[in-house]
Protein backbone atom coordinates (compact mmCIF):
# COMPACT_ATOMS: atom_id res chain seq x y z
CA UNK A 1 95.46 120.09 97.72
CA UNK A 2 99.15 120.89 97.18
CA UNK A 3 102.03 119.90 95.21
CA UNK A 4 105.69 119.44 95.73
CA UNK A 5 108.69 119.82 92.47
CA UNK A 6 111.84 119.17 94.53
CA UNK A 7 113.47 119.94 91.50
CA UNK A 8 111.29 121.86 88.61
CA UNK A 9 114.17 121.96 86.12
CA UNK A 10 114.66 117.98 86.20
CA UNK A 11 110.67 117.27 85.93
CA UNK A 12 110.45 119.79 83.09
CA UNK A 13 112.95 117.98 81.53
CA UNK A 14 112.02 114.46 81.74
CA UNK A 15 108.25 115.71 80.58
CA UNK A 16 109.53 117.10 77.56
CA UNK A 17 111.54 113.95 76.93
CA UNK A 18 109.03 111.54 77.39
CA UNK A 19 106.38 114.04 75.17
CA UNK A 20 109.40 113.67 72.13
CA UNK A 21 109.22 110.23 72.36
CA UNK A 22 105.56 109.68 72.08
CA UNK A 23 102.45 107.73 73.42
CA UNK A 24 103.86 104.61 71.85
CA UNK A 25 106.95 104.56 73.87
CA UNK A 26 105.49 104.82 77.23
CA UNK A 27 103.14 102.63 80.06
CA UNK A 28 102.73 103.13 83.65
CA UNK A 29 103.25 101.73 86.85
CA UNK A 30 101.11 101.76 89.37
CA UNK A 31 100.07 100.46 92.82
CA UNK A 32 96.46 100.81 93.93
CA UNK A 33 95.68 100.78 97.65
CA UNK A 34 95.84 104.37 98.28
CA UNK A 35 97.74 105.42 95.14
CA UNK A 36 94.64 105.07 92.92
CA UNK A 37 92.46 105.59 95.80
CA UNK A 38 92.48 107.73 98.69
CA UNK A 39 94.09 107.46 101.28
CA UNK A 40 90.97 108.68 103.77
CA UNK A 41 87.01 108.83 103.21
CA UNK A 42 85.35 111.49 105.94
CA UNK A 43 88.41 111.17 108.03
CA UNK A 44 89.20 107.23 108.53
CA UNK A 45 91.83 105.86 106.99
CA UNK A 46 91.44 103.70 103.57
CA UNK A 47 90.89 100.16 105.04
CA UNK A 48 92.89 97.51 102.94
CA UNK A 49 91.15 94.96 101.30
CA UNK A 50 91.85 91.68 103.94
CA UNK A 51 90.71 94.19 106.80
CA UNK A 52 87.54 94.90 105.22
CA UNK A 53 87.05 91.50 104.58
CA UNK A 54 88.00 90.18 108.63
CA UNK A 55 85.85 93.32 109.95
CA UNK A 56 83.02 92.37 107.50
CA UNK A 57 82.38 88.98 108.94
CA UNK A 58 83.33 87.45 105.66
CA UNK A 59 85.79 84.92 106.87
CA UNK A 60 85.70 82.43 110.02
CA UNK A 61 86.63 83.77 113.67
CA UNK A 62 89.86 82.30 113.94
CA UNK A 63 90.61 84.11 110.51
CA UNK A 64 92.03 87.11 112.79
CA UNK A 65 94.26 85.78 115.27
CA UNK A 66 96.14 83.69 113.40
CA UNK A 67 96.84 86.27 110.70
CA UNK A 68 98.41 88.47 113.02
CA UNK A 69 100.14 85.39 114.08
CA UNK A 70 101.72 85.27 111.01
CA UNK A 71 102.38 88.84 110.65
CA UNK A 72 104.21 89.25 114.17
CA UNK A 73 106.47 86.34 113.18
CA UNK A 74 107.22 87.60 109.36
CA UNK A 75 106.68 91.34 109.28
CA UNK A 76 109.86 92.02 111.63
CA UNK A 77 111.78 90.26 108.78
CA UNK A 78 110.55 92.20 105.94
CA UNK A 79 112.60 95.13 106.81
CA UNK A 80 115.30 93.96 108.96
CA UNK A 81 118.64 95.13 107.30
CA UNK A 82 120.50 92.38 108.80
CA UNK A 83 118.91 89.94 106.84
CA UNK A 84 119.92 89.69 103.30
CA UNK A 85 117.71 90.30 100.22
CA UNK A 86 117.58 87.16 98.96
CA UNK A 87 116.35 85.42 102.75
CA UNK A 88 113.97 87.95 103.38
CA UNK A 89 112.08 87.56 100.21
CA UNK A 90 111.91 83.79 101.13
CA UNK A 91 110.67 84.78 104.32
CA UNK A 92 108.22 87.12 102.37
CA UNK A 93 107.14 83.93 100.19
CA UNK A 94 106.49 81.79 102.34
CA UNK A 95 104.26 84.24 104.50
CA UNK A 96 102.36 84.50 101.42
CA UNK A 97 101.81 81.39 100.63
CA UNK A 98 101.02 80.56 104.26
CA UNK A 99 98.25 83.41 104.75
CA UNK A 100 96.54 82.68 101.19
CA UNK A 101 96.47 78.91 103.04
CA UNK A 102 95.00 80.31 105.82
CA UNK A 103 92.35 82.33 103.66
CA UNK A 104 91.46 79.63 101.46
CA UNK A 105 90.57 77.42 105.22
CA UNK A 106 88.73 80.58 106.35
CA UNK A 107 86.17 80.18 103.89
CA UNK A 108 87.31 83.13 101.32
CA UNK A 109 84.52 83.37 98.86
CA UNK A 110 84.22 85.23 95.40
CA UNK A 111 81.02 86.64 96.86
CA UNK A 112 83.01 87.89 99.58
CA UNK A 113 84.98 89.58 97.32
CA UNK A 114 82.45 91.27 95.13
CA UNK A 115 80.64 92.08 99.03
CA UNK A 116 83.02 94.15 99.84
CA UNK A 117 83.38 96.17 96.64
CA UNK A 118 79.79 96.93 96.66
CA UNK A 119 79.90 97.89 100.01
CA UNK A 120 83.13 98.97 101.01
CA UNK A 121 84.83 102.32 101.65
CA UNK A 122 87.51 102.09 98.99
CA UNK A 123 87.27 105.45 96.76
CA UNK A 124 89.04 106.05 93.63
CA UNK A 125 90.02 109.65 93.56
CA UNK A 126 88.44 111.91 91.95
CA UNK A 127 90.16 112.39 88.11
CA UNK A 128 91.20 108.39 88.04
CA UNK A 129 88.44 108.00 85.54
CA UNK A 130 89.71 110.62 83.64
CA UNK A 131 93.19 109.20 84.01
CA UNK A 132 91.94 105.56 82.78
CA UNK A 133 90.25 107.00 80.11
CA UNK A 134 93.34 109.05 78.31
CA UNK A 135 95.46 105.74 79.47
CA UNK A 136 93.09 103.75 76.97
CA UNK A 137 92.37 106.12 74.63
CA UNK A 138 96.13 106.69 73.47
CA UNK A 139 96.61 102.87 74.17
CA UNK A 140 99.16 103.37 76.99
CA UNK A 141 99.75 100.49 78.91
CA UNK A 142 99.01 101.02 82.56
CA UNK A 143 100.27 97.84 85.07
CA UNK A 144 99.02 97.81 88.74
CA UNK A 145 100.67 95.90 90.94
CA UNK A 146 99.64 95.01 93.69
CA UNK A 147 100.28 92.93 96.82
CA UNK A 148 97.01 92.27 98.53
CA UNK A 149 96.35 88.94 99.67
CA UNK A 150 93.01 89.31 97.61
CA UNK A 151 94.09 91.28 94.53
CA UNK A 152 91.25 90.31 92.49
CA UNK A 153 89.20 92.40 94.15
CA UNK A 154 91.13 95.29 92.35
CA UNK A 155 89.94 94.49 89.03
CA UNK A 156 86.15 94.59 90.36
CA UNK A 157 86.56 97.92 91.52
CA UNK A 158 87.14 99.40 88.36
CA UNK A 159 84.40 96.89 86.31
CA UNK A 160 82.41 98.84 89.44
CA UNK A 161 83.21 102.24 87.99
CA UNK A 162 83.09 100.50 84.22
CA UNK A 163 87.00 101.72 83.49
CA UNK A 164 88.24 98.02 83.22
CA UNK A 165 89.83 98.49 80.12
CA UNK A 166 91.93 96.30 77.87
CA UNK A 167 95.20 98.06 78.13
CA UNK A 168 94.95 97.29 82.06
CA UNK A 169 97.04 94.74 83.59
CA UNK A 170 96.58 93.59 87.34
CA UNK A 171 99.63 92.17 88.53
CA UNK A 172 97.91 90.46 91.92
CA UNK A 173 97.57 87.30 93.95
CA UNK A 174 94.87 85.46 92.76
CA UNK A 175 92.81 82.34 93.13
CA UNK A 176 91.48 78.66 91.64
CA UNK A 177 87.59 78.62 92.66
CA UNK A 178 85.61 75.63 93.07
CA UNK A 179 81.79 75.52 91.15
CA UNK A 180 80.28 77.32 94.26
CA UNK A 181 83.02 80.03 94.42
CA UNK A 182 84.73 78.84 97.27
CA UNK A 183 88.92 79.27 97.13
CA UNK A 184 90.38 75.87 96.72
CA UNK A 185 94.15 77.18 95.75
CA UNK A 186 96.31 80.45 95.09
CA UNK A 187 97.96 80.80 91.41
CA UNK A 188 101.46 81.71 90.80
CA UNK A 189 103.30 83.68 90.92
CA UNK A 190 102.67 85.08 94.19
CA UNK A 191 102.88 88.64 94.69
CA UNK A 192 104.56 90.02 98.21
CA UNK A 193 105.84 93.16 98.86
CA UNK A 194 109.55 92.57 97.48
CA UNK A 195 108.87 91.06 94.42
CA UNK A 196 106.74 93.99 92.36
CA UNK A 197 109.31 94.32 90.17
CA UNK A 198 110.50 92.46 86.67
CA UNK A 199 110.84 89.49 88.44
CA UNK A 200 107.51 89.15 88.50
CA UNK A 201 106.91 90.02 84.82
CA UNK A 202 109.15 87.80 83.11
CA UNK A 203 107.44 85.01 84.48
CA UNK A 204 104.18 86.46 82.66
CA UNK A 205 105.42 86.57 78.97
CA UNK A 206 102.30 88.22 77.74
CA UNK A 207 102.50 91.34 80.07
CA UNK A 208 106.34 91.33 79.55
CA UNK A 209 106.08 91.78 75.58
CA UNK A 210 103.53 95.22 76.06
CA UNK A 211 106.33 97.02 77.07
CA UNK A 212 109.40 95.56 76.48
CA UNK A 213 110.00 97.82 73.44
CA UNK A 214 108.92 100.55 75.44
CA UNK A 215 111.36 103.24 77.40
CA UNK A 216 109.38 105.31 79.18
CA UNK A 217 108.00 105.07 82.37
CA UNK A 218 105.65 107.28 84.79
CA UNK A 219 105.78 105.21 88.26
CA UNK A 220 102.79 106.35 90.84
CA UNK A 221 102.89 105.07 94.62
CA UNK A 222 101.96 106.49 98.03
CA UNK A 223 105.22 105.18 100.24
CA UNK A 224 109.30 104.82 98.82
CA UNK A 225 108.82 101.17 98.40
CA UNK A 226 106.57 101.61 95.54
CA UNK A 227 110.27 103.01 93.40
CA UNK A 228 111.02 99.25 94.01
CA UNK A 229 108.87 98.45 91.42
CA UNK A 230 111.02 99.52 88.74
CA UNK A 231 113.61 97.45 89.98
CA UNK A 232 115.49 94.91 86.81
CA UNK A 233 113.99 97.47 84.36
CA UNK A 234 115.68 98.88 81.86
CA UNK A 235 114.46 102.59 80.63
CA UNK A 236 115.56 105.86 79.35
CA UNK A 237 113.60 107.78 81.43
CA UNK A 238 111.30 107.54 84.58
CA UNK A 239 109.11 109.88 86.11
CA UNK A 240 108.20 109.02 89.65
CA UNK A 241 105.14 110.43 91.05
CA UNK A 242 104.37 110.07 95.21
CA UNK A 243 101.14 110.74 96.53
CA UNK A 244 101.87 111.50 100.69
CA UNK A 245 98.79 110.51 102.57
CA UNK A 246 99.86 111.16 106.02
CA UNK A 247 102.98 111.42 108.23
CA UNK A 248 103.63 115.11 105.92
CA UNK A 249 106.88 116.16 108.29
CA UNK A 250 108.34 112.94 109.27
CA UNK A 251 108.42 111.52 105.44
CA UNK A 252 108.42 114.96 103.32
CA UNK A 253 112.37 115.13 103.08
CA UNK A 254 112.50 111.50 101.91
CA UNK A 255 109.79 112.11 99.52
CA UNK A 256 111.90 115.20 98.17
CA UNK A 257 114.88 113.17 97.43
CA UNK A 258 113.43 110.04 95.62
CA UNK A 259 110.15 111.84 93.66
CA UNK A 260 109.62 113.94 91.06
CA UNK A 261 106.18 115.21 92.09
CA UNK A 262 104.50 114.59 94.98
CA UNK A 263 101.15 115.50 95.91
CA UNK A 264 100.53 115.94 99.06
CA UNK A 265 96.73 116.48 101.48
CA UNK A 266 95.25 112.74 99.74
CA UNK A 267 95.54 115.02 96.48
CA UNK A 268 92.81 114.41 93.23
CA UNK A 269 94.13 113.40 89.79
CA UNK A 270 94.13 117.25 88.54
CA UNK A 271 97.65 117.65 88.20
CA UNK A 272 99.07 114.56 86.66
CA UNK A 273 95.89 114.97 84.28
CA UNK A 274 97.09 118.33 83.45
CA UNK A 275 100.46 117.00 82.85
CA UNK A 276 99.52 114.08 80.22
CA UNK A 277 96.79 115.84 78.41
CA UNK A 278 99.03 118.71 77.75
CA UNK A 279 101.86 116.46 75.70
């Protein structure tokens, strides 16, 4: 494992900042699919949770090709700079909404769901519980957000590991069930991959009053998107921590300029543990 401080004399600062201002004036922020988890078990690469769920036989065979369907006619839009903000997070809604569709008539189950945590590869690294722990114990508020087509999944994983604590909130897509646990519906607000910001909170007033009153923020994510998520917040200071799974040379010198720490090799929870316990 190894570490990166582009710039130690900035990070030293904003730690002993945030330690002045105390427990009670911070939460985190926090995306899970190989932020929380690692980004490889024994060499293959984290699957995310819709993949394990098409490759597991959960849903029906014409689950597949029409999701990539979907994804060859929206992805190209999610990151075209030519397209304004504002279309291509209507573009980014309404593939959303059109894939959870698409789930719900593929037969998405709740036991799918809880299938694939009890027998999937997703690992959390090793220190999370650790991490979860001190989070709860110091009643920091720690919100995950998360868009996965199947975000309640997320939550299972850590009543798996028995860290689903109180002072967690999962910011995900989620679903109505029927009596037998079939999906009938998808609850709002929909969560896509340029909305993980305050936009999204203000329209859930009880996450939105944890940490209004609070000014600190640690942000953890494993690409520069993740800094989105901080987007329409207002703080006094942020500490931005990047975990860099894979593509080390072609991504380190963007890493450099936009984190604070960055932990390179699918890195363990040591460091940032070392960081919060010592305050």
């Amino acid at each position: 494992m190894s570490s990166l401080i582009p710039y130690p004399k900035k990070l030293k600062k904003l730690l002993f900042q945030i330690k002045e201002d105390g427990f009670k004036n911070l939460y985190i922020l926090c995306d899970f699919d190989r932020t929380l988890t690692y980004g490889s078990v024994d060499g293959v690469k984290t699957p995310s949770i819709i993949s394990m769920l098409r490759d597991g036989q959960h849903l029906t065979k014409d689950y597949a090709p029409k999701a990539h369907a979907l994804f060859n006619k929206y992805h190209p839009l999610e990151t075209d700079p030519k397209i304004s903000l504002a279309e291509r997070k209507e573009a980014m809604q309404e593939w959303w909404e059109k894939h959870n569709k698409l789930l719900i008539e593929s037969g998405l189950s709740r036991a799918d769901l809880e299938d694939i945590v009890k027998k999937g590869s997703i690992k959390f690294r090793k220190g999370v519980p650790i991490f979860l722990d001190f989070l709860f114990q110091h009643k920091i508020p720690l919100i995950i957000f998360s868009a996965s087509g199947c975000g309640e999944a997320i939550q299972l994983f850590f009543q798996k590991i028995k860290k689903d604590y109180p002072n967690i909130v999962y910011i995900v897509n989620k679903f109505n069930w029927n009596k037998t646990g079939r999906a009938i519906s998808t609850k709002k607000p929909i969560i896509h991959s340029l909305n993980k910001d305050k936009t999204i909170l203000k329209k859930l007033p009880k996450v939105y009053s944890l940490i209004k009153n609070r000014r600190n923020v640690i942000l953890l994510g494993d690409s520069v998107g993740d800094l989105g998520m901080t987007a329409g917040f207002k703080y006094a200071h942020l500490l931005k921590i990047g975990f860099l799974n894979f593509d080390y040379k072609k991504l380190k010198k963007e890493y450099e300029k936009k984190f604070d720490l960055i932990l390179e090799e699918d890195a363990d929870f040591k460091e940032i543990n070392n960081l919060i316990e010592n305050w």
